[in-house]
Protein backbone atom coordinates (compact mmCIF):
# COMPACT_ATOMS: atom_id res chain seq x y z
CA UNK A 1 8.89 67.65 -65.59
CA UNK A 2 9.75 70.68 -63.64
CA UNK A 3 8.00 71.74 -60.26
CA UNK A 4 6.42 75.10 -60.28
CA UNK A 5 7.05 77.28 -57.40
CA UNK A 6 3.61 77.31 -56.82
CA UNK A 7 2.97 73.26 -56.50
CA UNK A 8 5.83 73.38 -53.76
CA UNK A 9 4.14 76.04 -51.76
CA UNK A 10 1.11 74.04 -51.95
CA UNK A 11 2.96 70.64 -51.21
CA UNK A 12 4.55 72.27 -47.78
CA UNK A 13 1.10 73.66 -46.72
CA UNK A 14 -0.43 70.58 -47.06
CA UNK A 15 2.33 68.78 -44.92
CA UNK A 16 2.56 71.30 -42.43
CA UNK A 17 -1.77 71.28 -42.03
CA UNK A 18 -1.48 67.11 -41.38
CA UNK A 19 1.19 67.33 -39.41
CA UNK A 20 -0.55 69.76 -37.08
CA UNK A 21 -3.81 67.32 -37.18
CA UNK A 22 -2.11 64.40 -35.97
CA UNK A 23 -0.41 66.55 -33.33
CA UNK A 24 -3.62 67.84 -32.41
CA UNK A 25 -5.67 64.24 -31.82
CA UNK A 26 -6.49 62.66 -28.73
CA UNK A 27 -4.04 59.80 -27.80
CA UNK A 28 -5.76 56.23 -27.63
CA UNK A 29 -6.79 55.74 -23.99
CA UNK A 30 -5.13 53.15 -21.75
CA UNK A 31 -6.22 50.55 -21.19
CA UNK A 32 -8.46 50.24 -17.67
CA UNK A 33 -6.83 48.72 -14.70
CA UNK A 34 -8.30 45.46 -13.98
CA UNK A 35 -10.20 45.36 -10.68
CA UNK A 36 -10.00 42.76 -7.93
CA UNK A 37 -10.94 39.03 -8.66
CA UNK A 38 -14.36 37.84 -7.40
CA UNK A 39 -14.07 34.44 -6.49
CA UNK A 40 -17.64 33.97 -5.88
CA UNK A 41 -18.91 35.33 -9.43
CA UNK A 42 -16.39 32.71 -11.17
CA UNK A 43 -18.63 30.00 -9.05
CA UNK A 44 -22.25 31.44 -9.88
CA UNK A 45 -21.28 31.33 -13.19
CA UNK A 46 -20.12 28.10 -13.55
CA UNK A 47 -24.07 27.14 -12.05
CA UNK A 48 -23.21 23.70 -10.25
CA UNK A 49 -21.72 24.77 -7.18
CA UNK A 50 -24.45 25.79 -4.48
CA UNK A 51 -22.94 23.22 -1.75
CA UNK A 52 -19.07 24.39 -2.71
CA UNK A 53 -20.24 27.80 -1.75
CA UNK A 54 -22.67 27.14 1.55
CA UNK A 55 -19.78 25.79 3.20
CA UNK A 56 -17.25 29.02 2.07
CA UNK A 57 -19.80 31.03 3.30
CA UNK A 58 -20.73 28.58 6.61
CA UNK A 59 -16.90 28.67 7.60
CA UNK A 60 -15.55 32.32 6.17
CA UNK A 61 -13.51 31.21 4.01
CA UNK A 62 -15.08 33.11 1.22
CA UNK A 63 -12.86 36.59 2.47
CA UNK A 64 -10.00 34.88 3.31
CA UNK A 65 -9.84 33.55 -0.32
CA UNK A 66 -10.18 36.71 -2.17
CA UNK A 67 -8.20 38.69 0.40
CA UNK A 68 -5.53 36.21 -0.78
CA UNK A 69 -6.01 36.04 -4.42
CA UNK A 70 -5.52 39.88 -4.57
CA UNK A 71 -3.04 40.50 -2.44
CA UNK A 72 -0.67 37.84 -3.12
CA UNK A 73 2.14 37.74 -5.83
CA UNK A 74 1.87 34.09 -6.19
CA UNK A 75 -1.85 34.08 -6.97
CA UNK A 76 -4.13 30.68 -5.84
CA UNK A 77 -5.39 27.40 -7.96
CA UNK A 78 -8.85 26.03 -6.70
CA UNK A 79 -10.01 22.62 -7.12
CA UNK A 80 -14.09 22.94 -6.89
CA UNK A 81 -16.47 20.23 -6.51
CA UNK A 82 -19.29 20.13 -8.10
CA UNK A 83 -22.36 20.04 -6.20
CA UNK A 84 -22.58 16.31 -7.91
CA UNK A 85 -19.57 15.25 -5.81
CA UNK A 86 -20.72 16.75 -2.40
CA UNK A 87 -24.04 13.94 -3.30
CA UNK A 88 -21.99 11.16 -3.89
CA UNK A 89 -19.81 11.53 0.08
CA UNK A 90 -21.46 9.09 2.51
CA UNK A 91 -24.24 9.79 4.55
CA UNK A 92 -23.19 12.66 7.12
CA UNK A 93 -19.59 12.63 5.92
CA UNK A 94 -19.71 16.34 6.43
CA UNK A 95 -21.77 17.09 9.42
CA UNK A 96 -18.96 14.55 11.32
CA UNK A 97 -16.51 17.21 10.76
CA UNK A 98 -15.80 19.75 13.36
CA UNK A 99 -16.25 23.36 12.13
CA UNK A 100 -12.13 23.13 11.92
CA UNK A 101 -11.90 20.54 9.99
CA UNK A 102 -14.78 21.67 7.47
CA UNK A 103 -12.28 24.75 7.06
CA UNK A 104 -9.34 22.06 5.94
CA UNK A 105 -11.25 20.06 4.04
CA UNK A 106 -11.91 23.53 2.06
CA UNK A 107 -8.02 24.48 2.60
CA UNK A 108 -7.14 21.38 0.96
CA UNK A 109 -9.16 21.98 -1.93
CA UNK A 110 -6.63 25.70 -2.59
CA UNK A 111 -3.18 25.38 -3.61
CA UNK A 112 -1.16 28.68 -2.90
CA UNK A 113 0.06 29.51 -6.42
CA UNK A 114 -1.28 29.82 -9.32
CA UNK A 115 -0.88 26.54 -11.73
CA UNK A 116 -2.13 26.29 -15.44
CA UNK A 117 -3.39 22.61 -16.56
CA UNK A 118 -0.14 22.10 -18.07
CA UNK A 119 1.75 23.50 -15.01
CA UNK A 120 0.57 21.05 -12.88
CA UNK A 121 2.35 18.42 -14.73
CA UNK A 122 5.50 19.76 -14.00
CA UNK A 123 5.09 19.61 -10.08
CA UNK A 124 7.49 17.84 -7.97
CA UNK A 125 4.39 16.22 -6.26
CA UNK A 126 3.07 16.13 -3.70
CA UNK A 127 2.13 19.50 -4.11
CA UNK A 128 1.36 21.39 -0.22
CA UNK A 129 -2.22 22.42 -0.36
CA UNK A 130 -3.71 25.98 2.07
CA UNK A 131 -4.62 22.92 5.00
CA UNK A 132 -0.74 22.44 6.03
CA UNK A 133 0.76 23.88 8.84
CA UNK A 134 2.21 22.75 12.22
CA UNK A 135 0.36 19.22 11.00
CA UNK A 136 2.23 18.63 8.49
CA UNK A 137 1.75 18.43 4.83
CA UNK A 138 -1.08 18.08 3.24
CA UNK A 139 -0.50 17.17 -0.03
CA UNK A 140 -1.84 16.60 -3.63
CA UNK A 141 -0.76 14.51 -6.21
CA UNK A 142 -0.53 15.19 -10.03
CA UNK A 143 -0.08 12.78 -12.91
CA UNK A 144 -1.43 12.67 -16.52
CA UNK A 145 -0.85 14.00 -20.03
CA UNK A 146 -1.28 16.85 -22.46
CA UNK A 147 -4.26 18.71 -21.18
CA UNK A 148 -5.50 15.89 -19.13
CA UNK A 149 -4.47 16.14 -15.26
CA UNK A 150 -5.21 13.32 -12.37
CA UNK A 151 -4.96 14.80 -9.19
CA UNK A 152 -4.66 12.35 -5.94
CA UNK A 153 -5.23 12.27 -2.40
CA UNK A 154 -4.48 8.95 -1.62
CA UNK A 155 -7.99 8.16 -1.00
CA UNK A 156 -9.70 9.57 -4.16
CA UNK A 157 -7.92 10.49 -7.46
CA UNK A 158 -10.08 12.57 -10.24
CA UNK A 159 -9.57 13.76 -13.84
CA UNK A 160 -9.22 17.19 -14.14
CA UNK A 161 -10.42 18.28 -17.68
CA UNK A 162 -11.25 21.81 -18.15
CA UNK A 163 -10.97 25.33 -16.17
CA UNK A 164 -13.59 27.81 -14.93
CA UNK A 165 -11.02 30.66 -14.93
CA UNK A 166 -7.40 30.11 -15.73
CA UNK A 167 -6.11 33.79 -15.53
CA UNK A 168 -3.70 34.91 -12.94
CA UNK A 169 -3.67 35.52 -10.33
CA UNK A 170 -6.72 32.90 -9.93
CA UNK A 171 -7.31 29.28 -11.57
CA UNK A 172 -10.47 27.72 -11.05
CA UNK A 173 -10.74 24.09 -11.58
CA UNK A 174 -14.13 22.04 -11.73
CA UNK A 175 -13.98 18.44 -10.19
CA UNK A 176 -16.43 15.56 -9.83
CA UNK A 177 -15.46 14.21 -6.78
CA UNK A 178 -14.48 15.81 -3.23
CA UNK A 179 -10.62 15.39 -3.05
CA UNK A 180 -10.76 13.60 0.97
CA UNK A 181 -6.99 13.96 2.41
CA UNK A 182 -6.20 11.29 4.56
CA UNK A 183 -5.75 13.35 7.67
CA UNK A 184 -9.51 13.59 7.95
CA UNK A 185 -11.11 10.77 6.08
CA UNK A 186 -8.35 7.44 6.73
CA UNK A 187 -8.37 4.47 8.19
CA UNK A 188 -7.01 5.60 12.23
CA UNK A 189 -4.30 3.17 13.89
CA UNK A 190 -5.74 1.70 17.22
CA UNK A 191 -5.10 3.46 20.11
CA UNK A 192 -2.43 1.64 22.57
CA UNK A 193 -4.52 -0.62 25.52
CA UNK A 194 -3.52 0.16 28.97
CA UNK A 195 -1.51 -2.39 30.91
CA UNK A 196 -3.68 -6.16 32.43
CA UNK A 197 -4.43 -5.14 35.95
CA UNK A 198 -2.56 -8.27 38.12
CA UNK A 199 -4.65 -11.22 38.77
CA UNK A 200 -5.45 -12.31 42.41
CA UNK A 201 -4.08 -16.00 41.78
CA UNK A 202 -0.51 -14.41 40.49
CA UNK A 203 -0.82 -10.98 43.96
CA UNK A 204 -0.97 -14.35 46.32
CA UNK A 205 1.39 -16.74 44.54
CA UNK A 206 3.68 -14.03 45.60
CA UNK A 207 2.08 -13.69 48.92
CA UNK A 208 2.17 -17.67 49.67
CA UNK A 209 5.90 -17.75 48.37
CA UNK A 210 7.10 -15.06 50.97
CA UNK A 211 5.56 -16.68 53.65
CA UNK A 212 7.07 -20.05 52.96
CA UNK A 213 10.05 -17.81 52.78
CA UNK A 214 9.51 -16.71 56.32
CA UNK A 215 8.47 -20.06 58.11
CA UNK A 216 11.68 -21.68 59.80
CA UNK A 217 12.55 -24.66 58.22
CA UNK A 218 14.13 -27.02 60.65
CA UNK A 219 17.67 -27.89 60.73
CA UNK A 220 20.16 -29.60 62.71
CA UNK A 221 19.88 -27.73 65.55
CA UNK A 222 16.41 -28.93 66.67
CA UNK A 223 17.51 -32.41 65.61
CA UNK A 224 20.64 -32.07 68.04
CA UNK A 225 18.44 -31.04 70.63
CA UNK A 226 16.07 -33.99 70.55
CA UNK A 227 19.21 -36.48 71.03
CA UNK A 228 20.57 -34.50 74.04
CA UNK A 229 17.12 -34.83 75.65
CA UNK A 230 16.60 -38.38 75.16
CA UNK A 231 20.28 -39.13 76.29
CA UNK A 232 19.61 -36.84 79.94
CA UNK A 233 16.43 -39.23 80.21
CA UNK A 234 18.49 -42.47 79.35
CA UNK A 235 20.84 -41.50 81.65
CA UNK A 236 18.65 -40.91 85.08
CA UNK A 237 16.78 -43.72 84.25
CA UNK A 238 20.59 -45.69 84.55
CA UNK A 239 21.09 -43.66 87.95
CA UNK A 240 18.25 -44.57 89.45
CA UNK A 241 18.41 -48.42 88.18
CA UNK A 242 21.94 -48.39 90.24
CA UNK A 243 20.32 -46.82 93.38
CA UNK A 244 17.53 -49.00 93.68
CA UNK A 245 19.95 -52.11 92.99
């Protein structure tokens, strides 16, 4: 069937007319740069961590945190006790920290990098935590399974089951006990006893045996002179026999 002149006319209008349209509509915005990470809003919503955030807020760690998590490349992963596990610490546990160590207790909760549940099976362990410095290392350890992760302080080990965020550059991980490094919460060696102070009886043995040491012992010279006296006495008493004879 041939094409009328017309129907191409018609066909090339209609092309050139859409053509135009689609030049002429609004592109499909981008989409919105994400904003900073709030820290704090990831723990109101997960609704069990009142004591968790008294102490951030107690020892300003709350800014130091989020200064971190959106500034740094490597992002954070933050183990958060549940206000559960702050209940179940012994009696004043916390109030016989100083306000330092409350701030490495929280430190050691904060890894400096960003670790999915199935990244944290992968560590070489243990893993340095935000409390190590000129210390030393502070250290978690990792072990466990698929999606289920045991992390270890050497003092307490917990499961760790599910996240509260797990988007970089911040993971948020709920836990039901409060991880206690060693550092703060062991068993410390006895301090070394100072030195016995000398006992009289052993100050005088010494004394008594230096001053046997100094008494003159007698020898043959005082025995020698005994003999010559009692021989000058025998002899005058010879001398004067033979006078008066």
């Amino acid at each position: 069937m041939a094409t009328s002149p017309l129907s191409l006319v018609l066909l090339s209008l209609f092309l050139s007319l859409s053509l135009h349209a689609q030049a002429q509509a609004p592109a499909a915005p981008a989409p919105a740069p994400s904003g900073p990470v709030n820290f704090t809003a990831v723990l109101v919503k997960g609704g069990q961590f009142v004591t968790f955030i008294s102490l951030l807020n107690k020892t300003q760690t709350f800014n130091q945190i989020e200064n971190q998590i959106n500034s740094s490349s490597e992002g954070m992963t933050i183990f958060a006790p549940t206000d559960n596990a702050f209940s179940n610490l012994k009696s004043g546990a916390l109030n016989g920290l100083s306000q330092q160590q409350q701030v490495q207790l929280l430190q050691y909760h904060m890894l400096p990098k960003f670790y999915s549940l199935s990244n944290l099976l992968l560590v070489s362990n243990p893993v340095p935590t935000q409390a190590s410095g000129q210390e030393g290392v502070w250290g978690l350890n990792f072990t466990g399974q698929s999606n289920q992760v045991n992390v270890s302080t050497g003092l307490v080990e917990v499961q760790v089951n599910n996240a509260l965020r797990q988007d970089f550059p911040l993971a948020v991980y709920p836990v039901d006990k409060v991880l206690l490094p060693d550092e703060l919460f062991g068993v410390k060696p006895p301090s070394a006893s100072p030195p016995a102070p000398a006992t009289k009886g052993s100050s005088s043995g010494k004394s008594n045996s230096s001053d046997t040491a100094a008494e003159p012992s007698p020898g043959k010279n005082s025995a020698g002179g005994r003999n010559v006296a009692l021989g000058l006495i025998f002899g005058l008493g010879f001398v004067s026999m033979g006078i008066l004879s």
